[in-house]
Protein backbone atom coordinates (compact mmCIF):
# COMPACT_ATOMS: atom_id res chain seq x y z
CA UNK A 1 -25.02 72.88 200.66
CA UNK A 2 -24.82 68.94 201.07
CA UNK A 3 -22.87 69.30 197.32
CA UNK A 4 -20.02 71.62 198.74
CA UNK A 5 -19.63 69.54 201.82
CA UNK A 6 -17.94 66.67 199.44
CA UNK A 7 -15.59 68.69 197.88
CA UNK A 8 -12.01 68.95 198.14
CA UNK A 9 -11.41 72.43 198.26
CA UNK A 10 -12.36 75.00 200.56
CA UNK A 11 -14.81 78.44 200.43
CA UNK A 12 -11.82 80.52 199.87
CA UNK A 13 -10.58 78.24 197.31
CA UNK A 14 -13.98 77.92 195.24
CA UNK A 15 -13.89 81.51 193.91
CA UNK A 16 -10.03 80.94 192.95
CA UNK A 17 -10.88 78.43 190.30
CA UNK A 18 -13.76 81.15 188.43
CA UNK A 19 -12.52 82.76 185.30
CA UNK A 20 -9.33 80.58 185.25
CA UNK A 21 -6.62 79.93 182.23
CA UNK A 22 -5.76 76.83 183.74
CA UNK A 23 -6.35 73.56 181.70
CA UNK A 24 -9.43 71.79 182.88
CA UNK A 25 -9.59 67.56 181.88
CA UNK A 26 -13.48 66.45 182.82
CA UNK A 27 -13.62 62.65 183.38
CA UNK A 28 -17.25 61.92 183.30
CA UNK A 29 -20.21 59.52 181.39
CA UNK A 30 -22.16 60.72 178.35
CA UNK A 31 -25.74 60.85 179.93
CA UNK A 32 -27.91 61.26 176.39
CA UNK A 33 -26.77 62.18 172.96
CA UNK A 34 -28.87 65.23 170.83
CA UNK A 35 -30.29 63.34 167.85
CA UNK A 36 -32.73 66.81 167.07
CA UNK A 37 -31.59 70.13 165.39
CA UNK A 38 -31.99 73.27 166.71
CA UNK A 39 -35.04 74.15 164.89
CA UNK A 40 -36.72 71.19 165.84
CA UNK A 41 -35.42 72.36 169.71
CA UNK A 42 -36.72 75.86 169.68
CA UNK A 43 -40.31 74.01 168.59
CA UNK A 44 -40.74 71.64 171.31
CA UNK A 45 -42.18 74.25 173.76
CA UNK A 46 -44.83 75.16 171.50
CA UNK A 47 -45.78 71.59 170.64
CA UNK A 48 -45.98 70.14 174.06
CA UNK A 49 -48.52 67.14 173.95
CA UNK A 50 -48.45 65.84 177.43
CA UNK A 51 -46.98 66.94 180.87
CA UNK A 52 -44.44 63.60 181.06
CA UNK A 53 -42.68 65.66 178.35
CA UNK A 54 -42.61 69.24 179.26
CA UNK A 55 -39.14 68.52 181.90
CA UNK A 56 -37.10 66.99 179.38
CA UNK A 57 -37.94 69.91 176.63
CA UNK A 58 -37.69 72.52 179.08
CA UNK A 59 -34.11 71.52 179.85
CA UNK A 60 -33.61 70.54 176.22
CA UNK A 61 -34.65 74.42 175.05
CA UNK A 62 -32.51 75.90 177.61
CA UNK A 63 -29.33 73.98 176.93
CA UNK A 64 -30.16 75.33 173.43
CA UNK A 65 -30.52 78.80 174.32
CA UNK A 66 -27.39 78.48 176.96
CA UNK A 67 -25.06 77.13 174.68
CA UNK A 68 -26.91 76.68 171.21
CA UNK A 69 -26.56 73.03 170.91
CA UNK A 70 -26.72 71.17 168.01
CA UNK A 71 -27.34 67.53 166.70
CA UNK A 72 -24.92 64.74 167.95
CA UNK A 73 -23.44 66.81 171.02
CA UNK A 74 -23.17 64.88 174.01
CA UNK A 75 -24.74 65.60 177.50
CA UNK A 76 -22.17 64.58 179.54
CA UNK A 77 -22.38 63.90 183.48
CA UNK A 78 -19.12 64.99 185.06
CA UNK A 79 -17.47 62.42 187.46
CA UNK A 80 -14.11 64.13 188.32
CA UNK A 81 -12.28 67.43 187.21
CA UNK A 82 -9.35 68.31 187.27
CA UNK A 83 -6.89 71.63 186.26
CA UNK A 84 -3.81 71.44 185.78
């Protein structure tokens, strides 16, 4: 709730934006680049040696599965967006 308090556009506006043909431009900072393949990403569940790495596979595998990433994409923290 805190998130949608620091917005610029309203609940009524929100839903307007969903399923959209408007250009979108993302200005943001690449957080971590993907330096694995996908094969290597559906394996790290199954090889997890310690619990300080289970977070960072987890979200790694479900990127994967989301969007099948693949070696060399960027992870990219949005700043600003904008449509136009």
């Amino acid at each position: 709730m805190q998130k949608i308090k620091k917005m610029r556009m309203s609940h009524s506006q929100l839903p307007m934006i969903n399923f959209t043909n408007r250009k979108m431009t993302i200005f943001g900072r690449v957080e971590s680049i993907v330096d694995i393949n996908s094969q290597e990403i559906d394996d790290l569940l199954k090889n997890i040696s310690g619990i300080e790495n289970m977070m960072p596979n987890l979200s790694l595998t479900l990127l994967n599965d989301l969007f099948k990433i693949e070696k060399g994409n960027r992870l990219i923290k949005p700043i600003a967006i904008y449509f136009t």
